[in-house]
C-alpha atoms as a PDB file:
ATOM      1  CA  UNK A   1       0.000   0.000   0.000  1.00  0.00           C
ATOM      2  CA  UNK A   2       1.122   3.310  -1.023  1.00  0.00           C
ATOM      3  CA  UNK A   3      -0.119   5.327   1.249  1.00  0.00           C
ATOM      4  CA  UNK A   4       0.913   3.424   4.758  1.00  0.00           C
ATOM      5  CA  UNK A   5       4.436   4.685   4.848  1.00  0.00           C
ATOM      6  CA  UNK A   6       3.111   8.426   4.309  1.00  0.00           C
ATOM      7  CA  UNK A   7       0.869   7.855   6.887  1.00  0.00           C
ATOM      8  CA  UNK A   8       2.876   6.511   9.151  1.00  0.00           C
ATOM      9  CA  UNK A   9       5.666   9.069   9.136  1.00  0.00           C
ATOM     10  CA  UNK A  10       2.760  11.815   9.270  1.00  0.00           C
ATOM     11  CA  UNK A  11       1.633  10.120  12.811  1.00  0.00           C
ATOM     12  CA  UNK A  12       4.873   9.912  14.074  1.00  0.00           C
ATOM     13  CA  UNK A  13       5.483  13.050  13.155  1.00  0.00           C
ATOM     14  CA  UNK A  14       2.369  14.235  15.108  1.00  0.00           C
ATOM     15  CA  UNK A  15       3.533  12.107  18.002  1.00  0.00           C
ATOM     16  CA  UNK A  16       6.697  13.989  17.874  1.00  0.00           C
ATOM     17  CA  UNK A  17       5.488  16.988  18.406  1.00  0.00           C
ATOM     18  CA  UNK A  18       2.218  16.385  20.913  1.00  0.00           C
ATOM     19  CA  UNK A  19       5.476  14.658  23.363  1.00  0.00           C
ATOM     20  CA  UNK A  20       7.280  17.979  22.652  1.00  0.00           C
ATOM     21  CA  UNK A  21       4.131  19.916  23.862  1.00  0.00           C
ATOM     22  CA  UNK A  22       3.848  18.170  27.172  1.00  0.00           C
ATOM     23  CA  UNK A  23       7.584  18.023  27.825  1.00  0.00           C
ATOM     24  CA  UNK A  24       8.005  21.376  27.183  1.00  0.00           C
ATOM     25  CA  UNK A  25       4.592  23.263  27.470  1.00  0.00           C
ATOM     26  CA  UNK A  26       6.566  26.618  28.682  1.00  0.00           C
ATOM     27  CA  UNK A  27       9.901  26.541  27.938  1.00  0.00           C
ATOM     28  CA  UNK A  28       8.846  26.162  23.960  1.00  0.00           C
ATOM     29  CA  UNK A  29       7.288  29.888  24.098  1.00  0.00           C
ATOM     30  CA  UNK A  30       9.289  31.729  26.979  1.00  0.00           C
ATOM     31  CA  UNK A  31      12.922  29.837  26.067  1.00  0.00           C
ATOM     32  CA  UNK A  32      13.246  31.028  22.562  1.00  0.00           C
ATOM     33  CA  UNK A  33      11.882  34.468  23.366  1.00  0.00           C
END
């Protein structure tokens, strides 16, 4: 199929960055300021 290894690099790719949001909910907007 085609369209599984698009998909599955998309949801890691989400993953990636929903475990950087909850690591990091603060230090993402006030660190880089």
């Amino acid at each position: 199929d085609a369209n599984a290894p698009a998909s599955g690099a998309a949801g890691k790719l989400v993953v990636h960055l929903l475990v950087r949001g909850y690591l990091q909910p603060a230090s993402a907007g006030e660190g880089e300021q």
